[in-house]
Protein backbone atom coordinates (compact mmCIF):
# COMPACT_ATOMS: atom_id res chain seq x y z
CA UNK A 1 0.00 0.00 0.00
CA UNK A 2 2.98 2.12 0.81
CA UNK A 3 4.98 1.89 -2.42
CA UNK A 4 1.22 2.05 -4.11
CA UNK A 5 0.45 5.90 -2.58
CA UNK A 6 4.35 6.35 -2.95
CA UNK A 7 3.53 5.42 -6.98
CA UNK A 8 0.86 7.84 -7.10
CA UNK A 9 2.81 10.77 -5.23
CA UNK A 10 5.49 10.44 -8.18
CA UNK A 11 3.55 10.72 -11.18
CA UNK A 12 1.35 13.40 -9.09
CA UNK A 13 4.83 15.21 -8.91
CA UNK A 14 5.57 14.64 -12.33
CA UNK A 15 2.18 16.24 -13.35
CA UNK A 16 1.93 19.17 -11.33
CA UNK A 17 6.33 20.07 -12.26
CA UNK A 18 5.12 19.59 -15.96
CA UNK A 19 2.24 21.95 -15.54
CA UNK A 20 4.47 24.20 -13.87
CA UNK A 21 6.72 24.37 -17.03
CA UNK A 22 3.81 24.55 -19.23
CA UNK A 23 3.12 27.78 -17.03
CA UNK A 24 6.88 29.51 -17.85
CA UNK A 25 6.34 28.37 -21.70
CA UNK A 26 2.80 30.32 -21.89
CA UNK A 27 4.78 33.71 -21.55
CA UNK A 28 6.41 33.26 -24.70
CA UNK A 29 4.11 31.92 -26.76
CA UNK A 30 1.10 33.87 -27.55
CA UNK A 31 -2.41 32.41 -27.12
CA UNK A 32 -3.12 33.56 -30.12
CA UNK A 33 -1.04 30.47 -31.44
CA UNK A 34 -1.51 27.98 -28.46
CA UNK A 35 -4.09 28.92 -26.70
CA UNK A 36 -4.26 26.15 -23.46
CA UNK A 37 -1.00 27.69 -22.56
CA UNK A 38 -2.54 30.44 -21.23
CA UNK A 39 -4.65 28.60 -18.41
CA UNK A 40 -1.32 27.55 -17.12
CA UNK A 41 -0.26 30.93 -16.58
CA UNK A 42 -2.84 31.85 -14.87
CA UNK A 43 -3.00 28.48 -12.68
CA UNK A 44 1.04 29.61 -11.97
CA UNK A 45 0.60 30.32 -8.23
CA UNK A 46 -1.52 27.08 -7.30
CA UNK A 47 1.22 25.23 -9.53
CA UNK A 48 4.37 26.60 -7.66
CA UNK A 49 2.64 26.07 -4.48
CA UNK A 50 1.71 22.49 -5.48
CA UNK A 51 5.59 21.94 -6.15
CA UNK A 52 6.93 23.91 -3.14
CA UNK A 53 4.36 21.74 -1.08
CA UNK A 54 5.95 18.25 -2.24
CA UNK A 55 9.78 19.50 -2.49
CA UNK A 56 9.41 19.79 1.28
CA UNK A 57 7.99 16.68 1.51
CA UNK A 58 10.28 15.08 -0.49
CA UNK A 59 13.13 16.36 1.57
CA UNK A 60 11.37 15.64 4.98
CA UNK A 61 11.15 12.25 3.51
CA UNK A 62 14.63 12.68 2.54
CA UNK A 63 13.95 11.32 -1.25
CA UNK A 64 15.76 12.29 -4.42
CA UNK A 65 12.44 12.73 -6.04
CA UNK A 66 12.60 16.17 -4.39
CA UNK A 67 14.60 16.63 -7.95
CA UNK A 68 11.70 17.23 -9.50
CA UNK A 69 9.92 20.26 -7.76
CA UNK A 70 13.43 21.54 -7.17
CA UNK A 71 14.51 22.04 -10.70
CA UNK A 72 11.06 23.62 -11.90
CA UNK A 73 11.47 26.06 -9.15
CA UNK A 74 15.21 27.00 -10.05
CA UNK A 75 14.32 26.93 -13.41
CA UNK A 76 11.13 29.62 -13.02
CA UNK A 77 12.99 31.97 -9.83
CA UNK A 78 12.58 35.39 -12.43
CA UNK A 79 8.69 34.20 -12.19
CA UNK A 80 8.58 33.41 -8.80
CA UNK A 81 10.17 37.04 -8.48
CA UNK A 82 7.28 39.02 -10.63
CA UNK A 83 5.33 37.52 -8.19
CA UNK A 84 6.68 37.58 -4.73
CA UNK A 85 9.29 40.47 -4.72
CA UNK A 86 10.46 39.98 -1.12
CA UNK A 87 14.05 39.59 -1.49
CA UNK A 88 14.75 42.59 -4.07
CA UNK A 89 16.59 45.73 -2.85
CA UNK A 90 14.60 48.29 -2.40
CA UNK A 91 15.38 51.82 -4.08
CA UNK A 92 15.72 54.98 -0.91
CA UNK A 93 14.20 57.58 -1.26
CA UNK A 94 17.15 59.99 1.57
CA UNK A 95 17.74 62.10 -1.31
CA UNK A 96 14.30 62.76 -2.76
CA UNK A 97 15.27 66.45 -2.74
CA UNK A 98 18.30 66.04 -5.26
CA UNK A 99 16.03 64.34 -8.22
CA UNK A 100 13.33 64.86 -10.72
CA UNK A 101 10.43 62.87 -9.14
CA UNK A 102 7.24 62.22 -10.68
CA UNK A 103 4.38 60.53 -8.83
CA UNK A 104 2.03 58.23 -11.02
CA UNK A 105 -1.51 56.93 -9.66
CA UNK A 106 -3.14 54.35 -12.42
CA UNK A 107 -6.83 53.15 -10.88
CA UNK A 108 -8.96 51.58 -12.77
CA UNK A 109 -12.48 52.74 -11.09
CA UNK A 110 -15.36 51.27 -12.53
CA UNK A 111 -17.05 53.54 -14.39
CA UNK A 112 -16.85 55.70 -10.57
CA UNK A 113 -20.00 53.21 -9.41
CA UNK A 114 -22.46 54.21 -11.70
CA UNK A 115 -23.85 51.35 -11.88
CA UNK A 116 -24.42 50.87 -8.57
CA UNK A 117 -21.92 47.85 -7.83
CA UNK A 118 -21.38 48.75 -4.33
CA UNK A 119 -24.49 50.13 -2.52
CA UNK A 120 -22.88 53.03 -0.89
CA UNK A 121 -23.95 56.35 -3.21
CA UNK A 122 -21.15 58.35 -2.18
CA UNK A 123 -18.47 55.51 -3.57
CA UNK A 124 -17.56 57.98 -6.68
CA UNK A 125 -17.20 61.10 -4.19
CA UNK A 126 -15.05 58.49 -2.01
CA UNK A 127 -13.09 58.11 -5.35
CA UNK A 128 -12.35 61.55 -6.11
CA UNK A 129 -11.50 62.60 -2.80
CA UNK A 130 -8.78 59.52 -2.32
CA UNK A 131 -7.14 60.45 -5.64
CA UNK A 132 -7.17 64.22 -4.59
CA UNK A 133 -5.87 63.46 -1.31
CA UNK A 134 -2.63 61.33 -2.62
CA UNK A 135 -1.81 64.70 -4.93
CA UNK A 136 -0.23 62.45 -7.67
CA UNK A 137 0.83 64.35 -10.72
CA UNK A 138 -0.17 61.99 -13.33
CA UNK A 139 -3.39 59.76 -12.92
CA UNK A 140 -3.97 57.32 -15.58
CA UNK A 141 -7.73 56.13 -15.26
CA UNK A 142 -9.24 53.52 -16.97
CA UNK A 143 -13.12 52.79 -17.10
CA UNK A 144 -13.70 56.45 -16.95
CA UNK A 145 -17.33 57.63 -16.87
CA UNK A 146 -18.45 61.05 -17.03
CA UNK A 147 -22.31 62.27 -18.37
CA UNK A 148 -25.06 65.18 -17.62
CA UNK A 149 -25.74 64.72 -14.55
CA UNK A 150 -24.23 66.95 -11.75
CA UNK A 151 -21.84 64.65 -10.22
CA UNK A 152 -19.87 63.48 -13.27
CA UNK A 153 -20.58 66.07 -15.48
CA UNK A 154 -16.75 66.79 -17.57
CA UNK A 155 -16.72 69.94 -16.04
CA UNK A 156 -17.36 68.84 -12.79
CA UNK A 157 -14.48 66.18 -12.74
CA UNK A 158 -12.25 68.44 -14.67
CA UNK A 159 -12.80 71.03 -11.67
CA UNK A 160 -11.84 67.76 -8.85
CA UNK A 161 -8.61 66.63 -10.47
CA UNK A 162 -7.86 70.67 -10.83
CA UNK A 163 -4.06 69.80 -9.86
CA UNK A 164 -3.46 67.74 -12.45
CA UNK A 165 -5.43 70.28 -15.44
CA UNK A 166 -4.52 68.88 -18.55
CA UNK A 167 -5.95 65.97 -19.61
CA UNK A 168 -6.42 63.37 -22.41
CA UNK A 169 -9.34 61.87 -23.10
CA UNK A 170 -10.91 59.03 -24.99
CA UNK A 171 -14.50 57.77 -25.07
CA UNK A 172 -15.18 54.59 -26.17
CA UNK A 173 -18.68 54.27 -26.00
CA UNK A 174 -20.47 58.30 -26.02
CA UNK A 175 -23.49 59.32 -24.47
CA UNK A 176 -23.22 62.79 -25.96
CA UNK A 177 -21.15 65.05 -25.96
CA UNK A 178 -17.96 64.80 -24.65
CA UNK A 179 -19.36 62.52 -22.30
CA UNK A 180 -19.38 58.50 -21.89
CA UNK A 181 -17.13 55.75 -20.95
CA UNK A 182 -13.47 55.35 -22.36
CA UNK A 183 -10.30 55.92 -20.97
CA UNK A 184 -8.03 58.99 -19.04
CA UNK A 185 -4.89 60.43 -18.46
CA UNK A 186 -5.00 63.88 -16.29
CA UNK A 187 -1.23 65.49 -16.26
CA UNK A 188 0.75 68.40 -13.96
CA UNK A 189 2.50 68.75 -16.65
CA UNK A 190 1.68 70.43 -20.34
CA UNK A 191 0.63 67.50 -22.90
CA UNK A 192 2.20 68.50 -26.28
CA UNK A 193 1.08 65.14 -28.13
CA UNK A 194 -1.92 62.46 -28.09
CA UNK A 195 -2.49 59.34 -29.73
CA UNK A 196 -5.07 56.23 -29.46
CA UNK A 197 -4.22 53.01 -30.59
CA UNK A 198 -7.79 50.79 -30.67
CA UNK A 199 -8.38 47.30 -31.18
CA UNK A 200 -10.73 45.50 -32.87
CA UNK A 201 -13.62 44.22 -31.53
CA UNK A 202 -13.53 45.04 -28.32
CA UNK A 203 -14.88 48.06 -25.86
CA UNK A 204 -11.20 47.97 -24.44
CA UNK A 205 -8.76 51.10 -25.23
CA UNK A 206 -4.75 51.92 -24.98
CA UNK A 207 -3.84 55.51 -25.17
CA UNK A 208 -0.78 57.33 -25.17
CA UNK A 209 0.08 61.12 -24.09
CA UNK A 210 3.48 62.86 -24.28
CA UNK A 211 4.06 65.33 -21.44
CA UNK A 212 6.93 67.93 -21.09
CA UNK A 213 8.40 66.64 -17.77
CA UNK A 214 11.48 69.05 -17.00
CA UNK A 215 13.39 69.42 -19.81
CA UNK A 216 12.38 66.32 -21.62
CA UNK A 217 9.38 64.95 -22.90
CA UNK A 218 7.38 61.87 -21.33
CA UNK A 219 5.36 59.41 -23.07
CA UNK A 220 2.92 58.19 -20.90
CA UNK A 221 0.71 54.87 -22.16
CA UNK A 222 -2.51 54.22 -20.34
CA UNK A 223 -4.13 50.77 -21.11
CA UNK A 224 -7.48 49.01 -20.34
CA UNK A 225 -6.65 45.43 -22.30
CA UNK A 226 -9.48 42.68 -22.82
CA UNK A 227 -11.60 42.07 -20.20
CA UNK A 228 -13.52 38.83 -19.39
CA UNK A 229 -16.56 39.85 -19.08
CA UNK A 230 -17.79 37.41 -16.98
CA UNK A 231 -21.59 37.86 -16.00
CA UNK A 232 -23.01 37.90 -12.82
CA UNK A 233 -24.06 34.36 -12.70
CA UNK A 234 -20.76 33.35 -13.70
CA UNK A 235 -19.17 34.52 -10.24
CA UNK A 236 -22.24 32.69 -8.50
CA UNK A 237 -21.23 29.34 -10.33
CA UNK A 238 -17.50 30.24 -9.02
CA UNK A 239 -18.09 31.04 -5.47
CA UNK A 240 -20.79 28.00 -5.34
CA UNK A 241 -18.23 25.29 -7.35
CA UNK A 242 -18.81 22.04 -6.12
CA UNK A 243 -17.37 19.17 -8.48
CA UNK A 244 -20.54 17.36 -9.40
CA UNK A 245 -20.09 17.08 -13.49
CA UNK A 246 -23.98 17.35 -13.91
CA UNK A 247 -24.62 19.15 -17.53
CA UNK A 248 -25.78 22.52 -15.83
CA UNK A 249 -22.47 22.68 -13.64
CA UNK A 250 -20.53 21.29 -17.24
CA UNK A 251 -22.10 24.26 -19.45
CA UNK A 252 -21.18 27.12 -16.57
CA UNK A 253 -17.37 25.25 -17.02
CA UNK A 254 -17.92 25.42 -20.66
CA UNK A 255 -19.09 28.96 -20.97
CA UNK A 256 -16.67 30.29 -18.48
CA UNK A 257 -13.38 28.49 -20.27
CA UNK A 258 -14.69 29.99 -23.61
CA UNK A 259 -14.57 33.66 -22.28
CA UNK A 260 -11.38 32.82 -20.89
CA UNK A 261 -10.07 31.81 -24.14
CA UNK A 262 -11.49 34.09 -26.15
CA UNK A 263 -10.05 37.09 -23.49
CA UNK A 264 -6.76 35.61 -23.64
CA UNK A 265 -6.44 35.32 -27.69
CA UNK A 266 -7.26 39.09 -27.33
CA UNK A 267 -5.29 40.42 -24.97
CA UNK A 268 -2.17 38.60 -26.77
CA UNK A 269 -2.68 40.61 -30.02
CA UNK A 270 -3.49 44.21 -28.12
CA UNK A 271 -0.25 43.68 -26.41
CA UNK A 272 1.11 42.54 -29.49
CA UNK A 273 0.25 46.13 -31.03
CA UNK A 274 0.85 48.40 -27.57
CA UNK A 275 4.12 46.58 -27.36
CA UNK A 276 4.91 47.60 -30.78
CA UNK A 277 3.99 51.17 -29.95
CA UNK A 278 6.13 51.41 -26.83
CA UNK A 279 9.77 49.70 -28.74
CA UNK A 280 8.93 52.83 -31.40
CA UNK A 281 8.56 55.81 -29.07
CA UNK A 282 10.98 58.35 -29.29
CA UNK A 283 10.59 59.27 -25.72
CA UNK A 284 10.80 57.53 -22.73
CA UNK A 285 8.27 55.82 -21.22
CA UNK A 286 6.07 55.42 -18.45
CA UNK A 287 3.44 52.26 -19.25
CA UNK A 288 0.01 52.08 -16.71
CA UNK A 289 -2.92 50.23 -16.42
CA UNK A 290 -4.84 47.44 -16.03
CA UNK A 291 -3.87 44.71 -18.16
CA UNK A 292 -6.07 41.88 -17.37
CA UNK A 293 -3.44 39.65 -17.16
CA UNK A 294 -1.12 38.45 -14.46
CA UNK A 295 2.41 38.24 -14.32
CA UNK A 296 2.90 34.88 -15.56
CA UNK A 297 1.28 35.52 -19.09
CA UNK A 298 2.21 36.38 -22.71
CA UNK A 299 0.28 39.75 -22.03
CA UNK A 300 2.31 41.08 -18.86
CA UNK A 301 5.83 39.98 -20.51
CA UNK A 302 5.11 41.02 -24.11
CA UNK A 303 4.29 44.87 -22.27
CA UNK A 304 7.28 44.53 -19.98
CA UNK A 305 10.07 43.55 -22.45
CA UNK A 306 12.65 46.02 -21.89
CA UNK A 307 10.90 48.27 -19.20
CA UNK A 308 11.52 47.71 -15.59
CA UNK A 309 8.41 46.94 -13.04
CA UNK A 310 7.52 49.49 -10.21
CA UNK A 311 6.35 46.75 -8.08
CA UNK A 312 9.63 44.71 -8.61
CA UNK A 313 11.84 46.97 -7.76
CA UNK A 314 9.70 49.21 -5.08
CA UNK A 315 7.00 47.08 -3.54
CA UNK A 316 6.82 44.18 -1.44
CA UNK A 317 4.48 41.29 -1.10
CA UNK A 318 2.20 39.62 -3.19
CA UNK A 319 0.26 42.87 -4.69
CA UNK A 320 -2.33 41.75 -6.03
CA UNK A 321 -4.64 44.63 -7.39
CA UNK A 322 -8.19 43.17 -8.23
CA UNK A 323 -10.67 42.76 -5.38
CA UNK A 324 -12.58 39.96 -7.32
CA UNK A 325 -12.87 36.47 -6.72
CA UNK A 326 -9.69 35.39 -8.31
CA UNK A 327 -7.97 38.32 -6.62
CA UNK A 328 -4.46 38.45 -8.72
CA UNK A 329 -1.96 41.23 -9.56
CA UNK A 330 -3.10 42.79 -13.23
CA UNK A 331 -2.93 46.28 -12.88
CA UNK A 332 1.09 47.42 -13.52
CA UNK A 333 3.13 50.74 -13.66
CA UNK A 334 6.15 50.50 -15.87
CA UNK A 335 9.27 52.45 -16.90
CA UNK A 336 11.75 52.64 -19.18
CA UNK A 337 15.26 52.89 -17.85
CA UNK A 338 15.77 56.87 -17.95
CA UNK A 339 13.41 56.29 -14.11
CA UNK A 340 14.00 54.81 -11.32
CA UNK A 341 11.13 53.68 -9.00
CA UNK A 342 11.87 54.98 -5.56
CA UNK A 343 7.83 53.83 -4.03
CA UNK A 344 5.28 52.07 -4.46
CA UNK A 345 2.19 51.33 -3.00
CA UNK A 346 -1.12 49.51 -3.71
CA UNK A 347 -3.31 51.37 -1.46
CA UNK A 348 -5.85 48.88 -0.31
CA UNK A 349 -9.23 51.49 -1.28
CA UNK A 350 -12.27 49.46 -1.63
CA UNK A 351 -14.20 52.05 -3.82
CA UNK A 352 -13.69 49.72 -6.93
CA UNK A 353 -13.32 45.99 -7.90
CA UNK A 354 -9.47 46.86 -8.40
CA UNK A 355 -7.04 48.37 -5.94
CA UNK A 356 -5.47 51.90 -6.78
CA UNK A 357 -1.82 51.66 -7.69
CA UNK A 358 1.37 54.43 -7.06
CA UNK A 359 4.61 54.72 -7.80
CA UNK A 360 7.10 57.77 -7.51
CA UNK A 361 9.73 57.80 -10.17
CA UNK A 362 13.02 59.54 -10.52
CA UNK A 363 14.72 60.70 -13.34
């Protein structure tokens, strides 16, 4: 019975250090060519935790099979790293005085609760007066909302972020004018260039505005990349998952691993074309928003390649940004190497279904 369980322990092993490769392989290679890849990605975290569980089993048992989980995890340490950033340096900030420092909030705030997702009325006032109180001079915004009413008229929220007065703008979906839902950047600094690069077939939106920070100019990208859009009854199936396999609870699996797919496949090409963008700019860089993706994914690396990670380098912990059920890290602040991330924070607001984000640069 012993060398039976022992048996099945092995090949358990085997499976979850394969899965765990299949993970590091789905950041190279979009989902728009293999698509299955991508669930390993996201499964990353329950994979490496699988494999840390049985290395120290393996060693308590003092078996060489501990070979296994050991390599995986050697070989995937610059993953394990995007996600748990605990042992990194961390940048001081003694000589704050003697540098160019720019302070970056990205928040993706859900349309400000017009919709009534959380039942207190004041949540958007709650909003503005956070983002207000933090005095960030750049605030990249995505699922922006503005319309007539008094609230979030575009004068009205124009007036609120009257620190930061210039602005860029774009409305996906319009409800008149100037008004609807889209995507935001509001700047201390003078804008003196705008540009929207759109995908196809989707309500989701990457901008990019160049600011004259200091004696240089700034090109700041703001992205909202493919969401999920998982219905309401699809987080009741989640939070109510029991493994029965009837043909209701096999459709909800069905339906749910098809939106899944279909974001990923998405996603892929935006970053695809963002990415593209961001290697052309002739200005350095500062890359926000929420990506949709986590850190072990074709998405977050493709955006990342050549830019350095605020959270990496300033934060600490796990960081994950959405307040969902699947809470993961998907909303990112990234640089190119003129900056130097001296803070960062994920300030743990519940005014949204996603954490607000900060970093202060220096130049």
């Amino acid at each position: 019975m012993k060398k039976l369980a022992h048996k099945i322990l092995v090949y358990l092993n085997v499976l979850v250090a394969a899965g765990l490769v299949l993970a590091y392989l789905s950041t190279v290679i979009s989902p728009a060519k293999i698509w299955p890849l991508a669930f390993f990605g996201l499964a990353y975290p329950y994979l490496f935790l699988a494999n840390l569980i049985l290395l120290i089993y393996w060693i308590v048992r003092w078996k060489k099979t501990a070979i296994i989980s050991l390599s995986v995890i050697l070989m995937g340490v610059g993953y394990m790293n995007d996600y748990f950033p605990l042992l990194v340096r961390k940048n001081k900030k003694s000589d704050a005085g003697s540098h160019h420092e720019i302070k970056i909030l990205s928040y993706n705030v859900r349309a400000f609760n017009i919709y009534e997702w959380l039942a207190d009325p004041n949540t958007n006032k709650g909003i503005f007066n956070f983002i207000r109180s933090e005095h960030p001079d750049l605030i990249c915004i995505q699922e922006f909302y503005t319309n007539n009413n008094s609230t979030l008229r575009p004068e009205n929220v124009n007036k609120i972020f009257g620190e930061t007065p210039y602005h860029h703008i774009h409305y996906i979906i319009k409800s008149g004018k100037n008004t609807g839902y889209g995507i935001a950047t509001f700047s201390k600094y003078p804008i003196v260039g705008k540009g929207v690069i759109s995908f196809d077939h989707s309500r989701n939106v990457a901008i990019y505005t160049d600011i004259a920070f200091e004696d240089d100019t700034v090109r700041i990208y703001n992205n909202h990349l493919q969401s999920i859009n998982f219905r309401s009854n699809n987080y009741q199936f989640i939070d109510s998952l029991k493994l029965r396999y009837d043909e209701k609870q096999l459709k909800e699996l069905h339906d749910i691993s098809s939106k899944l797919k279909l974001a990923f496949i998405k996603r892929a090409r935006q970053a695809d074309k963002v990415s593209a963008s961001i290697r052309h700019s002739p200005y350095p860089v500062i890359v926000c928003g929420d990506f949709n993706d986590t850190p072990v994914s074709y998405t977050y690396h493709k955006m990342s390649r050549g830019l350095d990670d605020a959270f990496i380098k300033a934060g600490t912990g796990i960081g994950n940004t959405y307040l969902g059920r699947l809470s993961f890290r998907i909303d990112y602040i990234l640089y190119s190497g003129e900056f130097k991330a001296v803070d960062f924070e994920k300030v743990e607001a519940r005014l949204s279904d996603h954490y607000p984000i900060m970093s202060v640069l220096r130049k």
